[in-house]
Protein backbone atom coordinates (compact mmCIF):
# COMPACT_ATOMS: atom_id res chain seq x y z
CA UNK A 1 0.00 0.00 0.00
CA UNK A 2 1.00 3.47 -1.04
CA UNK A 3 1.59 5.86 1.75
CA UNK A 4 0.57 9.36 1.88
CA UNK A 5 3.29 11.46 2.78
CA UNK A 6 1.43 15.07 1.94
CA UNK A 7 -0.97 14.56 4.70
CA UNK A 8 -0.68 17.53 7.27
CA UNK A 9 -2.55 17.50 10.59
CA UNK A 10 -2.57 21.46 10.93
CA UNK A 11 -5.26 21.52 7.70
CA UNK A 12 -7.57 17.81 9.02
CA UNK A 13 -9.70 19.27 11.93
CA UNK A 14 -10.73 16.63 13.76
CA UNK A 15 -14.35 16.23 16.08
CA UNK A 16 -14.04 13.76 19.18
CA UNK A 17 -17.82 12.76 20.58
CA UNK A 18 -18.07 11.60 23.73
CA UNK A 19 -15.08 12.84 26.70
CA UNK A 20 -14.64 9.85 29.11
CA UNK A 21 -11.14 7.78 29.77
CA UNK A 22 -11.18 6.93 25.92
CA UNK A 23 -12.13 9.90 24.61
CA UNK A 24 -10.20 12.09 26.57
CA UNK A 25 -6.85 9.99 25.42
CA UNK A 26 -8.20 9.93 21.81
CA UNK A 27 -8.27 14.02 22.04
CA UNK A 28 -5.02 14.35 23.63
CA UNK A 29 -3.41 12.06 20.85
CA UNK A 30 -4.82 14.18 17.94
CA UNK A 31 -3.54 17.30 19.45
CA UNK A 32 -0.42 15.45 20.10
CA UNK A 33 0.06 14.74 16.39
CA UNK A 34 -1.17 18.54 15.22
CA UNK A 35 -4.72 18.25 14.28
CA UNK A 36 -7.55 20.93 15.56
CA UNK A 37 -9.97 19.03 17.22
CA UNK A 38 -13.43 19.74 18.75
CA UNK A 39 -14.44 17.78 21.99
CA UNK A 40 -18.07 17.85 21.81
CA UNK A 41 -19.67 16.44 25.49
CA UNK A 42 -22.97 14.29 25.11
CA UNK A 43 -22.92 14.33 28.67
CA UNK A 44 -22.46 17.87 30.79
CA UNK A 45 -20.88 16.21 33.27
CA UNK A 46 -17.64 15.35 31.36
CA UNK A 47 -17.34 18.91 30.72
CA UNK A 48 -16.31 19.56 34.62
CA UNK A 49 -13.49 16.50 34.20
CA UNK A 50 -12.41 16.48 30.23
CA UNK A 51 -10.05 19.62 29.95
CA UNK A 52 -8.64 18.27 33.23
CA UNK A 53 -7.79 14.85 32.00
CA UNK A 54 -6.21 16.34 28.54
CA UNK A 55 -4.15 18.61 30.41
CA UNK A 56 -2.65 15.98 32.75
CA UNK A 57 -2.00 13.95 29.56
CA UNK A 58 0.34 16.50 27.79
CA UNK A 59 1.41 17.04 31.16
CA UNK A 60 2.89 13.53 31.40
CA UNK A 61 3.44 13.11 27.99
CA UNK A 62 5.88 16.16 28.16
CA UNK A 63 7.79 14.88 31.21
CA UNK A 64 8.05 11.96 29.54
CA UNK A 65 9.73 13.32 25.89
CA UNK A 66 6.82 12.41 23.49
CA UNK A 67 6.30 16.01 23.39
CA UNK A 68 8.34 19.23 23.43
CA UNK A 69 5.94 21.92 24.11
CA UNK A 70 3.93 22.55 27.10
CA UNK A 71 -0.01 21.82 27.51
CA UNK A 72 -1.22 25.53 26.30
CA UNK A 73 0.73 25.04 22.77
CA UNK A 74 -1.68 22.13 22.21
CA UNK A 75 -5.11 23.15 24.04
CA UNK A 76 -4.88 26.14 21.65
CA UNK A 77 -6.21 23.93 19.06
CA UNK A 78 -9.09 22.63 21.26
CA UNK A 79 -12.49 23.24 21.19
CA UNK A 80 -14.59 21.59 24.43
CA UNK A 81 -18.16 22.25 23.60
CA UNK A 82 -21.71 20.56 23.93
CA UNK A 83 -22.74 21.90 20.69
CA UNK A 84 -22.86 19.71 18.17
CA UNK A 85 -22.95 22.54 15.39
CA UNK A 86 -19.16 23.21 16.11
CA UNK A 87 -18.22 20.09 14.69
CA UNK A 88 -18.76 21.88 10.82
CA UNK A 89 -15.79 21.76 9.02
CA UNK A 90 -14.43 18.91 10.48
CA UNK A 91 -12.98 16.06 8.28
CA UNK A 92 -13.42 13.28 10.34
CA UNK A 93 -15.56 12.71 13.13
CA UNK A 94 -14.83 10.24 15.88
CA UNK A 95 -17.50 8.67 18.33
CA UNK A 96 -16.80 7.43 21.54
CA UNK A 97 -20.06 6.78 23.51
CA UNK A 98 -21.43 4.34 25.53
CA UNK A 99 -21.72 0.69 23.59
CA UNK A 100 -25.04 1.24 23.32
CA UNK A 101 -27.19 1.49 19.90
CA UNK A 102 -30.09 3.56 20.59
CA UNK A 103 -27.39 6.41 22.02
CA UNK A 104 -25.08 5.96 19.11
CA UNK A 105 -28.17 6.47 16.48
CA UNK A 106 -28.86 9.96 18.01
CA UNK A 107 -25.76 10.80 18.56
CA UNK A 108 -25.14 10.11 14.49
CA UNK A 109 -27.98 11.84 13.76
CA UNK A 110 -26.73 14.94 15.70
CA UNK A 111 -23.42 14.45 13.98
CA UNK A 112 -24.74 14.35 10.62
CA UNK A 113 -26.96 17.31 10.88
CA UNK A 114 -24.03 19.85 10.69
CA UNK A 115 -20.93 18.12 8.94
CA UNK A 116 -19.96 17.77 5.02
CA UNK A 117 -21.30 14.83 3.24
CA UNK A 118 -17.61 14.48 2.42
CA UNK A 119 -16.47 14.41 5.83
CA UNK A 120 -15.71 10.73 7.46
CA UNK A 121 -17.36 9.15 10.62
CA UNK A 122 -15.73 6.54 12.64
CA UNK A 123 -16.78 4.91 16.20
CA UNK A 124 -14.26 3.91 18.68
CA UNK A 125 -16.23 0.83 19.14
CA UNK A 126 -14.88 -2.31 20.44
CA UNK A 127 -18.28 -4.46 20.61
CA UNK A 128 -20.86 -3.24 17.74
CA UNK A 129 -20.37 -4.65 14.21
CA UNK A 130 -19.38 -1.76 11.99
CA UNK A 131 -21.97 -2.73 9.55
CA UNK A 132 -24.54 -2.36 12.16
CA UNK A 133 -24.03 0.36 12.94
CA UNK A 134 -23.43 2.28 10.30
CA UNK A 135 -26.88 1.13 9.09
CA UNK A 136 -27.90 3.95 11.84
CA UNK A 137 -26.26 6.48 9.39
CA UNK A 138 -27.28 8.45 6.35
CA UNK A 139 -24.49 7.58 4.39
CA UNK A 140 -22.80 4.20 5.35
CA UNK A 141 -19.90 4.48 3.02
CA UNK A 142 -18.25 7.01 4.84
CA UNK A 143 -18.31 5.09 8.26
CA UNK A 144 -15.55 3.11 9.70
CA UNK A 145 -14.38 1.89 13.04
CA UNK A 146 -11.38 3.64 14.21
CA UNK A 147 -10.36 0.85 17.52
CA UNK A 148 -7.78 2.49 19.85
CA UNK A 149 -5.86 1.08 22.62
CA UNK A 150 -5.81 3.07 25.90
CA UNK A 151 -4.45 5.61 26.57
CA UNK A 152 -4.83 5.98 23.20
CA UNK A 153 -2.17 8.83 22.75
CA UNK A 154 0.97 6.29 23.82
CA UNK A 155 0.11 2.78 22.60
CA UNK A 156 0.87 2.42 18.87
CA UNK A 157 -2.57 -0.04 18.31
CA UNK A 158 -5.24 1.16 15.82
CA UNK A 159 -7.81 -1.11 14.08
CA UNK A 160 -9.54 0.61 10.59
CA UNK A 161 -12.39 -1.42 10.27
CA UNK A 162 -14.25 -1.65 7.16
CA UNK A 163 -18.22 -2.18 7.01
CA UNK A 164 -20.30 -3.80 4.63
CA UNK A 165 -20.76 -0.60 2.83
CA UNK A 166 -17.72 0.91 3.89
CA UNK A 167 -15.70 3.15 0.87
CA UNK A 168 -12.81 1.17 0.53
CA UNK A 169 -10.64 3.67 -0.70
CA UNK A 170 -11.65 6.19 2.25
CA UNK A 171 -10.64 3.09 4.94
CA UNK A 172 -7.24 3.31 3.00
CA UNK A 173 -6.77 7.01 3.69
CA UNK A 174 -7.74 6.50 7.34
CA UNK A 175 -5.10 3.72 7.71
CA UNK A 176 -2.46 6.47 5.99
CA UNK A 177 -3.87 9.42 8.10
CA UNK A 178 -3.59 7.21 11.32
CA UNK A 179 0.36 7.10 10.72
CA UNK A 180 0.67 10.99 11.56
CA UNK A 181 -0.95 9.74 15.01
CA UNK A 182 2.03 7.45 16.06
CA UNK A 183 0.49 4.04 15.03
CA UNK A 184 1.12 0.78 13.68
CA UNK A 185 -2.40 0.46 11.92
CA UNK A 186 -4.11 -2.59 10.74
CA UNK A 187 -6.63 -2.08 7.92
CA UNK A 188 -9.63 -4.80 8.39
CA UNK A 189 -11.27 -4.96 4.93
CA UNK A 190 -13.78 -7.30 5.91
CA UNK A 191 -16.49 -6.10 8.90
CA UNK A 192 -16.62 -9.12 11.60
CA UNK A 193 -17.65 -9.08 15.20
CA UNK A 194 -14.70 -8.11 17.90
CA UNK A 195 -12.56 -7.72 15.10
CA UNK A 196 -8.93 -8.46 15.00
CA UNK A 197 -7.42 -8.30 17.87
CA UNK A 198 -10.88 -8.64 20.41
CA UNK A 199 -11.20 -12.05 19.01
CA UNK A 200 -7.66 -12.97 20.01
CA UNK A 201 -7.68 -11.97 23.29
CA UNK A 202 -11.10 -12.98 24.07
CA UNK A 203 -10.45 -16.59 22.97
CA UNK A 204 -7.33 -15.69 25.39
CA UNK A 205 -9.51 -14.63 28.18
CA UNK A 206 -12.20 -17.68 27.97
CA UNK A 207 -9.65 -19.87 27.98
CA UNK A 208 -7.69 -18.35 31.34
CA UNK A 209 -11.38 -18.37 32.96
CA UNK A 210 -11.96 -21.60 32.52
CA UNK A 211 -8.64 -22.65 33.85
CA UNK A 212 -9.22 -21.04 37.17
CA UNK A 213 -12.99 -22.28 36.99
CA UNK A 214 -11.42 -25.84 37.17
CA UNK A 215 -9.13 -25.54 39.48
CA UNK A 216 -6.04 -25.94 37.03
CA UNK A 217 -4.66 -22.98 38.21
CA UNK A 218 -5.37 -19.75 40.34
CA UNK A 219 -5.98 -16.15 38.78
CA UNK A 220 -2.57 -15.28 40.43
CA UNK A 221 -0.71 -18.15 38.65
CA UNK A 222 -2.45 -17.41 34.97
CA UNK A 223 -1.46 -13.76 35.50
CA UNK A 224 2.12 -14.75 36.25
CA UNK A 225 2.02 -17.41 33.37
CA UNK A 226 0.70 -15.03 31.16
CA UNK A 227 3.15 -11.94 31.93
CA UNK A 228 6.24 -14.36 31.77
CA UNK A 229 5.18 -16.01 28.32
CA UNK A 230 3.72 -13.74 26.16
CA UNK A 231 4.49 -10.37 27.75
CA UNK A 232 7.43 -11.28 26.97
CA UNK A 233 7.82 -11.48 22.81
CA UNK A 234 4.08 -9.66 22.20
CA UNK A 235 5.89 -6.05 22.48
CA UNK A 236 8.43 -7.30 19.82
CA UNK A 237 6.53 -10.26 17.33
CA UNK A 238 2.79 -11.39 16.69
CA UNK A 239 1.88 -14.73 16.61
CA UNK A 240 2.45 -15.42 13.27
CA UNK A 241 6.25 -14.25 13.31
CA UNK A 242 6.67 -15.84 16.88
CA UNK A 243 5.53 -19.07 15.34
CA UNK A 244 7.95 -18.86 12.71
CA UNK A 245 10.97 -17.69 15.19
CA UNK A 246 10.20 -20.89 17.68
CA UNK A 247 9.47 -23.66 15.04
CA UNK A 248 6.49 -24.10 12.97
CA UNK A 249 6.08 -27.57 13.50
CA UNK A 250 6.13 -28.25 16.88
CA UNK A 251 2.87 -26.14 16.92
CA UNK A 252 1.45 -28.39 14.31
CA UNK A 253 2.09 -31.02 16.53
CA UNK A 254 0.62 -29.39 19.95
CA UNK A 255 -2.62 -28.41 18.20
CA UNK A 256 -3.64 -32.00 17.13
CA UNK A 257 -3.76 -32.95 21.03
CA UNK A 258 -4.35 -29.90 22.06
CA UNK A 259 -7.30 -27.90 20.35
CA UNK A 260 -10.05 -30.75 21.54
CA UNK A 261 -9.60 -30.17 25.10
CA UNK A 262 -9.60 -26.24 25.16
CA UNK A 263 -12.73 -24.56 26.08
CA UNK A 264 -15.48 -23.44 23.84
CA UNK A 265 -18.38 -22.59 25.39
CA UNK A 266 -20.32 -20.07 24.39
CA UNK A 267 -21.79 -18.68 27.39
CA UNK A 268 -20.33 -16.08 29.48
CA UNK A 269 -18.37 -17.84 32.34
CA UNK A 270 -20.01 -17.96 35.98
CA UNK A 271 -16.94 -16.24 37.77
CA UNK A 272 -17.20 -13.29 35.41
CA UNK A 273 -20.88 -13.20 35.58
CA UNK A 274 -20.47 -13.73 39.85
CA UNK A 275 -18.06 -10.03 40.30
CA UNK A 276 -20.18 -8.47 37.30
CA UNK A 277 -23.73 -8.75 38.78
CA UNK A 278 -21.59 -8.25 42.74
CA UNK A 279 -21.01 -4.64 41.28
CA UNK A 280 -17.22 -5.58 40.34
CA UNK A 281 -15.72 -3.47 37.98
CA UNK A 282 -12.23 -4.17 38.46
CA UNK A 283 -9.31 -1.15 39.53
CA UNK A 284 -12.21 1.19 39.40
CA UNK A 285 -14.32 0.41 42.25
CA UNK A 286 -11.35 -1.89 43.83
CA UNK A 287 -13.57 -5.12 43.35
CA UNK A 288 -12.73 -7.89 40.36
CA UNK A 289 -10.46 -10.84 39.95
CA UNK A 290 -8.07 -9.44 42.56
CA UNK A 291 -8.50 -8.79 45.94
CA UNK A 292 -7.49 -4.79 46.48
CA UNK A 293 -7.52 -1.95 49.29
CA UNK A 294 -8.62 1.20 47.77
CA UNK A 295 -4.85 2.18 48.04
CA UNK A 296 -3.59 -0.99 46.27
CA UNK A 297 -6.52 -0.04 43.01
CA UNK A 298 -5.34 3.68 42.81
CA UNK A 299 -1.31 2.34 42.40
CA UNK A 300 -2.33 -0.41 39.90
CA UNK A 301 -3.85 2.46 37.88
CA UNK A 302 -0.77 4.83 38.31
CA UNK A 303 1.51 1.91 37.99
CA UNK A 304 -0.12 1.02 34.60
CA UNK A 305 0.19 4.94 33.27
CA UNK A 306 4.28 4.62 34.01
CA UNK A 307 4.30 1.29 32.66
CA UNK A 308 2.43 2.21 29.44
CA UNK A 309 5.28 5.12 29.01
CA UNK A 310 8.17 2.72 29.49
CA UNK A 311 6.60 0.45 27.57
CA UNK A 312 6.35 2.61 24.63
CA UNK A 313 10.22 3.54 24.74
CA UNK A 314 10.96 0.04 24.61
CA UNK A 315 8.70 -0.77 21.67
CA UNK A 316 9.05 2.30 19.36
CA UNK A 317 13.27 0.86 19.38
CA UNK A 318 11.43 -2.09 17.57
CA UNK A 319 9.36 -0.96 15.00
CA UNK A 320 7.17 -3.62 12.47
CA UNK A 321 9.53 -2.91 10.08
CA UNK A 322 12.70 -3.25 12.21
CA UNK A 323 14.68 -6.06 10.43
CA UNK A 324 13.69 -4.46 7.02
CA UNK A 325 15.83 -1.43 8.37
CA UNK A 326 18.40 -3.12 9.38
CA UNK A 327 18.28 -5.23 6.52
CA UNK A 328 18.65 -2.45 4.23
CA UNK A 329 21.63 -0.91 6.03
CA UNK A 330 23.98 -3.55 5.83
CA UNK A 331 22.90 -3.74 2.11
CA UNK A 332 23.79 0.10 1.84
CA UNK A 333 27.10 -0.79 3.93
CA UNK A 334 28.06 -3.45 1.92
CA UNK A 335 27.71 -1.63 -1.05
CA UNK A 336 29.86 1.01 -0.17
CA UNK A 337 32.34 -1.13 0.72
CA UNK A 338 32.41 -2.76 -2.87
């Protein structure tokens, strides 16, 4: 695939819909990477926490050297509004609401009211078909899903997905615009539920469940496993290339014995479903998998942000294309040494 390299940020305003965690890392990564952007609040009361959340992002992105300049250089481009109307003249329009239909269709329709029939829409969606829901739209072509990875403005994931009646060519230009923003995009040409890397993880996640479930293990010791195996190459490979760098066939051989005693249930497991309808939510209310003090939940989330910063220095000095680069400097080297 070609890649755009006239695209400048300064000239694509950009309008973010919805200002909670996601949306509020979303906004900060688009002023990051130059755009103008309008935060429009469906809600009033993200209005009293939004600018507050962006600021401490270019705050810490600053300290941390993904930035040079200081909040105010960036929240010059920002708009935080509740009207909808302010969004004209944007080129793309990102939703991030609740996963809810019924509040996505009116929030299209407000959307759609006041920008260019030329302009894109995308939903940060990570449960809701793209096809579905750009059925809820007056023109479907010009909807994608734009999939982020929080915080959104240091992790280099971003999933372009392509509906049913998705413009083909305008998914392309998402997936070149999305460079400007730091990421490694994947384009998904074909709409299908979860997507790419949701269907990974939650085949991941089933499967770690029903370990515990059956006493095989204990949440501690499938965290551990998991941190120790994968955490380990993920940052660096996919599975594909970490297949190929540890021996194609001996997976061949595991699967046989292997895939007919893995779980596949389809229902939602019980010790989910148990913390779920308890009121668990996890970090944020100190109740899920994990026992936590209200102490231990608030350093878990500030442990995360620093970890997602450190993270990122350590990946970005392994790009996707990192052996290609390498590849093609000892080429140039031995060349000149001909």
């Amino acid at each position: 695939m070609m890649r755009d390299t006239q695209l400048n940020a300064a000239e694509i305003k950009i309008g973010v819909v919805g200002l909670g965690l996601m949306g509020c890392s979303i906004t900060t990564c688009l002023l990051m990477a130059g755009h103008p952007v309008v935060a429009v609040a469906p809600v009033s009361i993200d209005l009293a926490f939004a600018l507050k959340r962006i600021t401490k992002h270019l705050q810490r992105s600053r300290r941390e050297k993904l930035v040079t300049n200081a909040p105010d250089f960036y929240l010059q481009h920002l708009s935080i509004t509740e009207d909808y109307d302010q969004l004209r003249g944007c080129a793309l329009v990102i939703e991030c609401t609740l996963e809810n239909l019924d509040i996505k269709k009116v929030v299209y329709s407000k959307i759609e009211a006041v920008i260019d029939e030329n302009a894109l829409l995308a939903s940060n969606t990570s449960a809701i078909p793209i096809s579905i829901l750009q059925q809820q739209t007056s023109h479907p072509s010009r909807f994608f899903g734009l999939h982020w990875a929080e915080p959104s403005h240091t992790t280099r994931f971003l999933e372009v997905i392509c509906g049913n009646e998705s413009d083909i060519t305008k998914g392309e230009y998402l997936y070149e615009l999305s460079h400007l923003w730091g990421k490694e995009p994947t384009l998904v040409r074909k709409d299908i539920r979860g997507f790419i890397t949701n269907r990974i993880m939650y085949a991941m996640y089933r499967e770690a469940i029903s370990l515990v479930e059956q006493g095989y293990a204990t949440v501690e010791d499938v965290d551990r496993a998991c941190r120790n195996n994968a955490g380990y190459w993920m940052t660096l490979v996919g599975v594909f290339r970490w297949m190929d760098l540890t021996g194609v066939p001996a997976y061949h051989t595991v699967m046989k014995d292997l895939f007919p005693t893995l779980n596949n249930s389809a229902e939602v497991p019980k010790l989910i479903d148990e913390i779920v309808k308890s009121g668990g939510k996890g970090v944020a209310n100190a109740h899920g998998f994990h026992s936590y003090t209200p102490e231990e939940a608030k350093l878990w989330e500030e442990t995360f942000t620093a970890f997602s910063y450190d993270i990122r220095k350590l990946a970005l000095k392994y790009p996707e294309d990192v052996v290609k680069k390498k590849l093609k400097t000892l080429q140039k080297k031995n060349i000149n040494a001909k």
